[in-house]
C-alpha atoms as a PDB file:
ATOM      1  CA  UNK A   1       0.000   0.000   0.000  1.00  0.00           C
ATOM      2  CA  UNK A   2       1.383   3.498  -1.321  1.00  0.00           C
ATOM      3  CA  UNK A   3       1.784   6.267   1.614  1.00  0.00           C
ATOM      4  CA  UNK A   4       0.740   9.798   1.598  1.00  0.00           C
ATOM      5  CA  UNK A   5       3.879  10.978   0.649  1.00  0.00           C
ATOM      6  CA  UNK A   6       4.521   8.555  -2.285  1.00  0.00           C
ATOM      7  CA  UNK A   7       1.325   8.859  -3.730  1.00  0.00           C
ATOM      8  CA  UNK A   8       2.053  12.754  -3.858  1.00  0.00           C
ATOM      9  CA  UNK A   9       5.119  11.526  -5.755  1.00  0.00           C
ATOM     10  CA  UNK A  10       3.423   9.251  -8.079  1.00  0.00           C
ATOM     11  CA  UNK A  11       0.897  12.266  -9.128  1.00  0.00           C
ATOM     12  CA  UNK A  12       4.044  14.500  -9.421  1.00  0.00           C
ATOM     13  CA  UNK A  13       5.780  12.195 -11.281  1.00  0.00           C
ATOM     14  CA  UNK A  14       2.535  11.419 -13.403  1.00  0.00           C
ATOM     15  CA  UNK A  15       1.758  15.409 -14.480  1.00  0.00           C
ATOM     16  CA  UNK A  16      -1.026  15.439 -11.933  1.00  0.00           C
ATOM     17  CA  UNK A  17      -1.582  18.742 -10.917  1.00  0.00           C
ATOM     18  CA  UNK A  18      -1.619  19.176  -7.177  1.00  0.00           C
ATOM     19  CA  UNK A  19      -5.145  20.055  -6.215  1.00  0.00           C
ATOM     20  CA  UNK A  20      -4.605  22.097  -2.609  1.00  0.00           C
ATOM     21  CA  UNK A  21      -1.659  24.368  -1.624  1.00  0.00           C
ATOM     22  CA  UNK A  22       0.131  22.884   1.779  1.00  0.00           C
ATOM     23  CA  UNK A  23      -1.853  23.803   5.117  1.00  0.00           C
ATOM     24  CA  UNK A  24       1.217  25.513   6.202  1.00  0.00           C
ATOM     25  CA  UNK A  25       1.364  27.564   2.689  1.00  0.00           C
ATOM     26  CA  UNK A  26      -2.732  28.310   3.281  1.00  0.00           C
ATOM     27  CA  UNK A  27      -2.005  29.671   6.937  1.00  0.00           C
ATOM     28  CA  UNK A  28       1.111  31.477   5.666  1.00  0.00           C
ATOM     29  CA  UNK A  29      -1.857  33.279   3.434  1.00  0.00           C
ATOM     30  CA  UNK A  30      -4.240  33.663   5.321  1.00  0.00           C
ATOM     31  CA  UNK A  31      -2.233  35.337   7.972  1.00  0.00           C
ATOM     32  CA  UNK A  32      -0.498  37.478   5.105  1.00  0.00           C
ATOM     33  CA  UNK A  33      -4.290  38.482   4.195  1.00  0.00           C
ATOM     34  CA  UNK A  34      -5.848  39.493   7.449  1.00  0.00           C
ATOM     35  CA  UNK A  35      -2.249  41.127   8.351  1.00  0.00           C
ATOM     36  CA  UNK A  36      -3.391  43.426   5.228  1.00  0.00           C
ATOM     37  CA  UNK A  37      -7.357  43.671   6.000  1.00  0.00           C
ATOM     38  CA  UNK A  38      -5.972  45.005   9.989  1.00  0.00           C
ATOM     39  CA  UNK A  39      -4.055  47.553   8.131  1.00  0.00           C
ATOM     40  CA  UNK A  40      -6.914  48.872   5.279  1.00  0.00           C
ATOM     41  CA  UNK A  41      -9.240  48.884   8.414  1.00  0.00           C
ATOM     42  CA  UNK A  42      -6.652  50.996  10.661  1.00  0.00           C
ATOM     43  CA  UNK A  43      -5.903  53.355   7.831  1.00  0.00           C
ATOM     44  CA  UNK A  44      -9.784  53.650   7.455  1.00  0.00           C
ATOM     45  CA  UNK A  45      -9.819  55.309  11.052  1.00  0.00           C
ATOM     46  CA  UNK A  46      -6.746  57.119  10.506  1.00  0.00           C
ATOM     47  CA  UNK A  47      -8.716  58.465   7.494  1.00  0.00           C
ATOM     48  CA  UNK A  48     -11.983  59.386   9.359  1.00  0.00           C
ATOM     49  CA  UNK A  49     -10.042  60.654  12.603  1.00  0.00           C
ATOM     50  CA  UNK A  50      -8.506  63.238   9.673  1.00  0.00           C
ATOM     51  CA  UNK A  51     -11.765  63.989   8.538  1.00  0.00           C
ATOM     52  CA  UNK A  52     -13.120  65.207  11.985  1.00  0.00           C
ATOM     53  CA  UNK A  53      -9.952  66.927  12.232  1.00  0.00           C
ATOM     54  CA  UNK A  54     -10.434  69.108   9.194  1.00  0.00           C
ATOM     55  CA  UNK A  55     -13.684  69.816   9.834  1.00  0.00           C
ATOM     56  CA  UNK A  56     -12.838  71.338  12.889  1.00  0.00           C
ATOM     57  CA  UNK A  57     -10.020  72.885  11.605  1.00  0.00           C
ATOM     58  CA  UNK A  58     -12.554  74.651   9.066  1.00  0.00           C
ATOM     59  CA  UNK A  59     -14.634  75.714  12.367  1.00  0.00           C
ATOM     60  CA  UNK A  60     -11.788  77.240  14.035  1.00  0.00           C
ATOM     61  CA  UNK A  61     -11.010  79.284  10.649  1.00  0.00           C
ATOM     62  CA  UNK A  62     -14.221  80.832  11.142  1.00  0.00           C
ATOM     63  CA  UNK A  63     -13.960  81.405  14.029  1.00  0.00           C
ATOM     64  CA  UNK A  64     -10.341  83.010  13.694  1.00  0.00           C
ATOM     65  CA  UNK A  65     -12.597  85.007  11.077  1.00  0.00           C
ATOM     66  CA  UNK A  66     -15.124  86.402  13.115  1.00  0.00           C
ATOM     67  CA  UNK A  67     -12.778  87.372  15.855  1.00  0.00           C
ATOM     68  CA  UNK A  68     -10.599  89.715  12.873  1.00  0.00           C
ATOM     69  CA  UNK A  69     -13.729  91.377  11.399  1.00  0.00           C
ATOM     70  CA  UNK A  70     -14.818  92.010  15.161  1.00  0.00           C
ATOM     71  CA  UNK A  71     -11.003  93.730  15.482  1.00  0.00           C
ATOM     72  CA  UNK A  72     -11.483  95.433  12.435  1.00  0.00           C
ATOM     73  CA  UNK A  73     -14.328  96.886  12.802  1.00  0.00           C
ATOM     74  CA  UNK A  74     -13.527  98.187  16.727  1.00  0.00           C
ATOM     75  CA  UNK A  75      -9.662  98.543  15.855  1.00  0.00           C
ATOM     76  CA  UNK A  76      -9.461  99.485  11.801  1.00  0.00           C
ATOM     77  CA  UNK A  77      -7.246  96.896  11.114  1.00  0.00           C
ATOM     78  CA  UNK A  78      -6.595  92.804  12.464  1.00  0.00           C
ATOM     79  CA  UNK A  79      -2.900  93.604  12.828  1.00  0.00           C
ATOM     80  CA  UNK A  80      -2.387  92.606  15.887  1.00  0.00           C
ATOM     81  CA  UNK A  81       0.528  91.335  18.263  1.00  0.00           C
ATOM     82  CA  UNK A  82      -0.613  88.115  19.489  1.00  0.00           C
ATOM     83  CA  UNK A  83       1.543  87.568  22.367  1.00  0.00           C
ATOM     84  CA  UNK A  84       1.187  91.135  23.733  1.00  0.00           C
ATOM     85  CA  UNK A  85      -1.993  92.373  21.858  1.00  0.00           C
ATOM     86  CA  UNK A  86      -0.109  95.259  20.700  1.00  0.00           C
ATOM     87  CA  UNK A  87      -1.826  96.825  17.458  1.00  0.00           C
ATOM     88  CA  UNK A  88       0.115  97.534  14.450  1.00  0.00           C
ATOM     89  CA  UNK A  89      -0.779 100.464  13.064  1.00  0.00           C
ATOM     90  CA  UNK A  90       1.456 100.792  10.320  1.00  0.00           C
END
């Protein structure tokens, strides 16, 4: 009776083509792929934390905004000092 092994050879040796990749091969894939779908989801949050990050960067630029027309309008000009609050009026 033929073992595992020789059988394998017999098929090899015949032109069979093998039908299955090696169980180690498959869990050498399989950990390759879900090493890859971590990483798309974690650069999916990376993504979205950027997102919410811009958008309140936008909010704070209109806020920033605001708080020069309010100068202007009180001071003539948003020329301003912003560690002393000195005005420039130059």
């Amino acid at each position: 009776m033929a073992t595992k092994g020789t059988n394998a050879k017999i098929k090899e040796l015949k032109g069979v083509k093998a039908e299955k990749i090696t169980a180690e091969q498959l869990k050498k894939v399989q950990d390759t792929v879900n090493t890859m779908n971590r990483a798309q989801i974690e650069i999916g949050g990376i993504e979205l934390r950027k997102h919410e990050v811009l958008h309140q960067l936008a909010g704070v630029k209109d806020e920033l905004a605001e708080l020069q027309e309010e100068l202007k309008k009180e001071y003539g000009t948003v020329d301003v000092n912003i560690q002393d609050g000195t005005i420039n009026n130059n």
